[in-house]
C-alpha atoms as a PDB file:
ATOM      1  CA  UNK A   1       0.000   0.000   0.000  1.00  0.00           C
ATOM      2  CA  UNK A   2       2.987   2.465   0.616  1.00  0.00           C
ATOM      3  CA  UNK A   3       3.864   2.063  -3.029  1.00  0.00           C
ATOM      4  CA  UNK A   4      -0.057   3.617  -3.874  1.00  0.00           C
ATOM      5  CA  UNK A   5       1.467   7.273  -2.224  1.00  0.00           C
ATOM      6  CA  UNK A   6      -1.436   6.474   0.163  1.00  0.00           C
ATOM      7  CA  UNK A   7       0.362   5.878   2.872  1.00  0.00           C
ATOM      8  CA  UNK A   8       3.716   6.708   4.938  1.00  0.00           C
ATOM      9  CA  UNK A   9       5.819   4.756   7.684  1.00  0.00           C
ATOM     10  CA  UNK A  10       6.614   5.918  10.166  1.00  0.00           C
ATOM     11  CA  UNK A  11       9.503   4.652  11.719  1.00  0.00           C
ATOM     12  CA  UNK A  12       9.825   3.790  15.760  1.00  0.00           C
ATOM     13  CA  UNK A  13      11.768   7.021  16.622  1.00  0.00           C
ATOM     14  CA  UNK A  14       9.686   9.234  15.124  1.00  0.00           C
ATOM     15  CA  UNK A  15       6.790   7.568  16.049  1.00  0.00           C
ATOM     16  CA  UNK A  16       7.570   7.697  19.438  1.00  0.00           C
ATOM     17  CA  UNK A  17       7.563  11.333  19.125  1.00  0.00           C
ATOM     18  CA  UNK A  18       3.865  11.113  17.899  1.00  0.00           C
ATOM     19  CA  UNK A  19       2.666   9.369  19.877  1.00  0.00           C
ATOM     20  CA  UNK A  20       4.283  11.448  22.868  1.00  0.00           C
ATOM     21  CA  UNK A  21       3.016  14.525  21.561  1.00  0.00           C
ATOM     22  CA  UNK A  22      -0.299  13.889  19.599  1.00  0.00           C
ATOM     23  CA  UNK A  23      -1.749  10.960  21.029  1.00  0.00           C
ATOM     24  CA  UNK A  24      -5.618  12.146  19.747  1.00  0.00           C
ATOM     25  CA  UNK A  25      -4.789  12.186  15.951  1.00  0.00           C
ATOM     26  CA  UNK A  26      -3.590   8.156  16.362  1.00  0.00           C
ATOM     27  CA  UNK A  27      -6.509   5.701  15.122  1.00  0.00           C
ATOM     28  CA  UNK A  28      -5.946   2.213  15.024  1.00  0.00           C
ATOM     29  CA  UNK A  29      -6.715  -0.380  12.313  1.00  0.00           C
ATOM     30  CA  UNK A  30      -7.471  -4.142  11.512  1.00  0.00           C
ATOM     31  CA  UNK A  31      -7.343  -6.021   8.107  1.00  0.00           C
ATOM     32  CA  UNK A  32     -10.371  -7.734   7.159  1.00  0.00           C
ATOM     33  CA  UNK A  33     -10.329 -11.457   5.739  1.00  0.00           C
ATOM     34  CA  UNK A  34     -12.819 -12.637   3.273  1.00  0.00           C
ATOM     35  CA  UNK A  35     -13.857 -15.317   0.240  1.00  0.00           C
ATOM     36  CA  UNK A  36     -14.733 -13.408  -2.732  1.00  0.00           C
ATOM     37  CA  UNK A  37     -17.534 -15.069  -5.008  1.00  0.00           C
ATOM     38  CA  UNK A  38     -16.484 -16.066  -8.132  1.00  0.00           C
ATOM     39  CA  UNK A  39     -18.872 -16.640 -11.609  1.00  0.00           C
ATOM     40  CA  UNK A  40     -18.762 -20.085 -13.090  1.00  0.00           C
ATOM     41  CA  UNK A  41     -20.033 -23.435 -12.371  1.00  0.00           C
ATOM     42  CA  UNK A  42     -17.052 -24.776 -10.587  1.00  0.00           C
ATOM     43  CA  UNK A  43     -15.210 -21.699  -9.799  1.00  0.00           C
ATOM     44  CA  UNK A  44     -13.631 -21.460  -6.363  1.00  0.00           C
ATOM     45  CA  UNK A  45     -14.038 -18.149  -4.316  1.00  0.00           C
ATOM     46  CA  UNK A  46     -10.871 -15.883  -4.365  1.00  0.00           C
ATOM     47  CA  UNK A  47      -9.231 -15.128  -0.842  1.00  0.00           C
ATOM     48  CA  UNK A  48      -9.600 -11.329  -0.640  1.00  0.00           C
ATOM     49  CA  UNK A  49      -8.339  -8.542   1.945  1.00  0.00           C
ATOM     50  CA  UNK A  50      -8.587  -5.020   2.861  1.00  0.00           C
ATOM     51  CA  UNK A  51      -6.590  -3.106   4.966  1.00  0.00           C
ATOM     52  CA  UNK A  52      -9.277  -1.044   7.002  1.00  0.00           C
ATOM     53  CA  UNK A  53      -9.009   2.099   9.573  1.00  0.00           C
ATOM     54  CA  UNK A  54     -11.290   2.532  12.250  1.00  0.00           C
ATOM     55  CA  UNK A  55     -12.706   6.042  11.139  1.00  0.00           C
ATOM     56  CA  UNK A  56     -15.180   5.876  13.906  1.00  0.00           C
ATOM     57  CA  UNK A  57     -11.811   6.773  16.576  1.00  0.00           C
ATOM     58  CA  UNK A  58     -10.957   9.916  13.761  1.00  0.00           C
ATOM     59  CA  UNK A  59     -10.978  12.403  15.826  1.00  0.00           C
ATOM     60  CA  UNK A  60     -12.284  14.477  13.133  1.00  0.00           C
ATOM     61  CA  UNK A  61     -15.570  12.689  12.261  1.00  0.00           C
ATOM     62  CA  UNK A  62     -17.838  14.455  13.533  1.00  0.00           C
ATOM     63  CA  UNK A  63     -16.836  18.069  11.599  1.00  0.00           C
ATOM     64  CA  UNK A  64     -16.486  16.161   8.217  1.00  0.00           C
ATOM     65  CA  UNK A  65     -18.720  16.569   5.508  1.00  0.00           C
ATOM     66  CA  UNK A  66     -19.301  13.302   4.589  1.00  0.00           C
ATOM     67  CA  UNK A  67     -22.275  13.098   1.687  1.00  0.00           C
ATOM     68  CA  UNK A  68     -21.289  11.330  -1.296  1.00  0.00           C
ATOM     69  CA  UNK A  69     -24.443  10.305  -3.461  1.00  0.00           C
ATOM     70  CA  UNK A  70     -25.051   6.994  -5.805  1.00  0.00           C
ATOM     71  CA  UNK A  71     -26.959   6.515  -8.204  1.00  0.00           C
ATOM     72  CA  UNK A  72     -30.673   5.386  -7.644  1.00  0.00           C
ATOM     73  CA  UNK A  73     -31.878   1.885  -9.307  1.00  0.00           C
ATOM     74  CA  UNK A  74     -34.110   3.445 -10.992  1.00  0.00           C
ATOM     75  CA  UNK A  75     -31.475   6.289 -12.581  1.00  0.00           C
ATOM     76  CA  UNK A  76     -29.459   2.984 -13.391  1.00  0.00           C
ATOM     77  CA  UNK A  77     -32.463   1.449 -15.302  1.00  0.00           C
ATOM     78  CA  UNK A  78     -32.886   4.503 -17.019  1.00  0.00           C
ATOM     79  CA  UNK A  79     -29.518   5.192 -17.965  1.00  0.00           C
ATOM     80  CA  UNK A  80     -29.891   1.793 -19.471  1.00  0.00           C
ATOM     81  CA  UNK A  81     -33.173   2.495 -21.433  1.00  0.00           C
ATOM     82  CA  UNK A  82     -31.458   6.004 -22.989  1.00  0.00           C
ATOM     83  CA  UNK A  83     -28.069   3.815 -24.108  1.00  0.00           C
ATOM     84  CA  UNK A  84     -30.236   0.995 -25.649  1.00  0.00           C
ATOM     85  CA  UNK A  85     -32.532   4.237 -27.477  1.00  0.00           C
ATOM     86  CA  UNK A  86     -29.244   5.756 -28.663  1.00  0.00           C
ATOM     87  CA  UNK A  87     -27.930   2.880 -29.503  1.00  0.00           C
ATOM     88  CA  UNK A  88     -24.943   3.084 -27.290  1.00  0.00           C
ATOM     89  CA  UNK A  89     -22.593   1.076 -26.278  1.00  0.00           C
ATOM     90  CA  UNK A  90     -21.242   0.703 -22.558  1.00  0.00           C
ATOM     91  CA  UNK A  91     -18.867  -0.345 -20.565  1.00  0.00           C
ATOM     92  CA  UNK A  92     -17.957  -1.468 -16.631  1.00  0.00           C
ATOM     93  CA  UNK A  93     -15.239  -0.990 -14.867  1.00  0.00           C
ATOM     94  CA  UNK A  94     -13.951  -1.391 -11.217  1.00  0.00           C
ATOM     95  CA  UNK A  95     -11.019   0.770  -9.454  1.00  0.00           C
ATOM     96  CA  UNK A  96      -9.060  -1.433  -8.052  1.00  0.00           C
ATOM     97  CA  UNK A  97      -8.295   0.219  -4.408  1.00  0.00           C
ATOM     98  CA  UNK A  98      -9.728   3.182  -5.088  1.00  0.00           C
ATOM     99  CA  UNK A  99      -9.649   5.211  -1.866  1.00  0.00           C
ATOM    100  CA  UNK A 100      -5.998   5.139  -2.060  1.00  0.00           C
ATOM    101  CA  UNK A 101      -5.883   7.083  -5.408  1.00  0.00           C
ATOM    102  CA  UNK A 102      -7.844  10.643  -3.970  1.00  0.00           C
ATOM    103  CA  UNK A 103      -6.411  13.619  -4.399  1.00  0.00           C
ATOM    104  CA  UNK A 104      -4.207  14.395  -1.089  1.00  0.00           C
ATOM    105  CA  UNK A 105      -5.955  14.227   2.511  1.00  0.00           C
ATOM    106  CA  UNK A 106      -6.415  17.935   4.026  1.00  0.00           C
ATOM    107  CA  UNK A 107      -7.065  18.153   7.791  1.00  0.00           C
ATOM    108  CA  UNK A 108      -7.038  21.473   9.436  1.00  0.00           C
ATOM    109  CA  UNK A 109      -6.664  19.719  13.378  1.00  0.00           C
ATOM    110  CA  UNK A 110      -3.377  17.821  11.906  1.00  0.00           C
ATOM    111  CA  UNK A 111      -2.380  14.531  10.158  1.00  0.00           C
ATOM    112  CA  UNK A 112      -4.121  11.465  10.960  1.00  0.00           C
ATOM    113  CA  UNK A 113      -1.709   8.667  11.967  1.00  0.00           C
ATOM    114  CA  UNK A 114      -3.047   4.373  12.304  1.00  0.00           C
ATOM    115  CA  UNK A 115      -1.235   1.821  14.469  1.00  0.00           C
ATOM    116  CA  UNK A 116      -0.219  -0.765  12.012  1.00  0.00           C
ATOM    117  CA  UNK A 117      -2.188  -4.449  12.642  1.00  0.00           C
ATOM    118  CA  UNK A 118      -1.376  -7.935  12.595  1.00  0.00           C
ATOM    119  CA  UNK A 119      -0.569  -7.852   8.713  1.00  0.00           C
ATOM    120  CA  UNK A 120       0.916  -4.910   8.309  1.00  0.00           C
ATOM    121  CA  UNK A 121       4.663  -5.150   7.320  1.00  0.00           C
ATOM    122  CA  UNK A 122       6.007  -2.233   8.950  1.00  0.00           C
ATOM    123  CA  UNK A 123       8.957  -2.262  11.547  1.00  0.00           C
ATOM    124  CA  UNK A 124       7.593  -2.875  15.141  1.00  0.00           C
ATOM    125  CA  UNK A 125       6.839   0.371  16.838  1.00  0.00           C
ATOM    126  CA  UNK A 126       5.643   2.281  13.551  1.00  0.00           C
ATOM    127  CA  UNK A 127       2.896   4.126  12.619  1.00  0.00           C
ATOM    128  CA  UNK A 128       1.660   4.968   9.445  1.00  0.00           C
ATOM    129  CA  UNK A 129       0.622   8.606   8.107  1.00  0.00           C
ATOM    130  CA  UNK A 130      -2.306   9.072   6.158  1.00  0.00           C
ATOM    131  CA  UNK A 131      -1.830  10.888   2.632  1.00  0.00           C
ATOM    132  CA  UNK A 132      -5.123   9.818   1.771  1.00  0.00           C
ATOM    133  CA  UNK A 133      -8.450   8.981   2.672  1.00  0.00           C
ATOM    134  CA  UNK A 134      -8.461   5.234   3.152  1.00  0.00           C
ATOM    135  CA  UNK A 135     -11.266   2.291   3.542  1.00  0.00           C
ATOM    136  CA  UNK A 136     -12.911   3.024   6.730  1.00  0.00           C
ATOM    137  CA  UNK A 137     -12.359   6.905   7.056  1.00  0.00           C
ATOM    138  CA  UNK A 138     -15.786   8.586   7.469  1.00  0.00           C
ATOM    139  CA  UNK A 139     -14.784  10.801   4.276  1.00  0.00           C
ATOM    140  CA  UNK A 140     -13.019   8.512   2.202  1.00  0.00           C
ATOM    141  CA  UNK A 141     -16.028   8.250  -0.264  1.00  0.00           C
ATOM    142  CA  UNK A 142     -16.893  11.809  -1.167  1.00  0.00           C
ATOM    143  CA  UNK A 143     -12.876  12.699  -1.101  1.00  0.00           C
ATOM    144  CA  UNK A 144     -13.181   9.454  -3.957  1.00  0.00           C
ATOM    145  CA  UNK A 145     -15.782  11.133  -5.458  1.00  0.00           C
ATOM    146  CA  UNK A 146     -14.286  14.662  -5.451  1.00  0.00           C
ATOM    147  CA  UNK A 147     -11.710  13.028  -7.218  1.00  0.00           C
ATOM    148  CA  UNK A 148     -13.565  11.625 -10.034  1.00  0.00           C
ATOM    149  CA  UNK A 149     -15.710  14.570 -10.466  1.00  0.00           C
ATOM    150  CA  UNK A 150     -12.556  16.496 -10.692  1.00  0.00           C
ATOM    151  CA  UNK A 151     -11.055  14.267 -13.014  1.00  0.00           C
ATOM    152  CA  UNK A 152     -14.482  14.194 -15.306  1.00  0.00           C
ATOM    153  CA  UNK A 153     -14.505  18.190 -15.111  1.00  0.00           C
ATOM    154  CA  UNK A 154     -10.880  18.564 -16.415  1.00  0.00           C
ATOM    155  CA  UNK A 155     -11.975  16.335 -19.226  1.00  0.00           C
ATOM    156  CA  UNK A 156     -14.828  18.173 -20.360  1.00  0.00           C
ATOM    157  CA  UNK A 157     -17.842  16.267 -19.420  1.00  0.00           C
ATOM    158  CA  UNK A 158     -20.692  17.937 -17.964  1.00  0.00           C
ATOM    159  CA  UNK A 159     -22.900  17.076 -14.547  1.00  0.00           C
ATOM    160  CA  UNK A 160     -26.808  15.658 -15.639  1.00  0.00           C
ATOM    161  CA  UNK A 161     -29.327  17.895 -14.459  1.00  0.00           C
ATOM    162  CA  UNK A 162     -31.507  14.937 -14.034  1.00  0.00           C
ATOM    163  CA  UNK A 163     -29.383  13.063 -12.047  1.00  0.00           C
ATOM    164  CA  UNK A 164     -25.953  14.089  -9.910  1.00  0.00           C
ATOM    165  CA  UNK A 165     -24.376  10.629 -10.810  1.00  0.00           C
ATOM    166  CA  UNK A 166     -24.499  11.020 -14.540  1.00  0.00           C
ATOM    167  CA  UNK A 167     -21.733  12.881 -16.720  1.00  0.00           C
ATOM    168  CA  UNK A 168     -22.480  13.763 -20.288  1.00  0.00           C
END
């Protein structure tokens, strides 16, 4: 993950100073284990983890704006409907670990540091600085979708009036 920019080690020494002198903006962690479904008759489930932050210790959380809106089923369907009318063609992709590719975390109380977990390969004592928004931060979806709406903006598309999830 510290190869994503995401993230930063902190090594024991400095740590130590952290932890001495901002003990508040330290949140703690856990990775989470799981058997991913697979498609196909006798496909076998992929193991699967995710390295996740408890964002509900951010010491931040409850002064973040946190509203990130998805599309309805119904704006899906329709979507759908006006692609099939057009004759369009679509696509579907997924971001592979896509929290860790925001645009650069911005806290006004300080940096928000993690205790590494069992699974974490950092050098005992560590902690790891936040660049980011990671999985499990109260904000890590809209700072995502900040991102993305950025990204769509520079390129030229334009927000639906009809629905906020739909660029033209």
């Amino acid at each position: 993950m510290e190869g994503s920019g995401a993230v930063e080690a902190i090594p024991p020494k400095k740590a130590s100073v952290v932890r001495e002198q901002q003990p508040e903006r330290i949140i703690t962690s856990r990775v989470v284990r799981r058997w991913k479904p697979v498609e196909g008759t006798f496909a076998q489930p992929e193991a699967k983890c995710r390295w996740c932050v408890h964002g509900h210790r951010d010491p931040d959380s409850g002064a973040l704006a946190v509203y990130a809106p998805t599309p309805q089923t119904t704006s899906i369907m329709m979507f759908l409907q006006i692609m099939i009318n057009l004759g369009m063609l679509g696509d579907i992709a997924d971001v592979k670990n896509a929290f860790c590719q925001s645009d650069p975390m911005c806290r006004t109380q300080g940096e928000i540091y993690v205790e590494p977990c069992e699974g974490i390969n950092v050098e005992p004592g560590s902690l790891i600085r936040l660049k980011v928004n990671v999985y499990g931060l109260d904000d890590a979806p809209m700072a995502w979708r900040r991102t993305v709406v950025g990204f769509l903006e520079q390129h030229g598309f334009m927000r639906s009036l009809l629905e906020p999830c739909w660029w033209i």
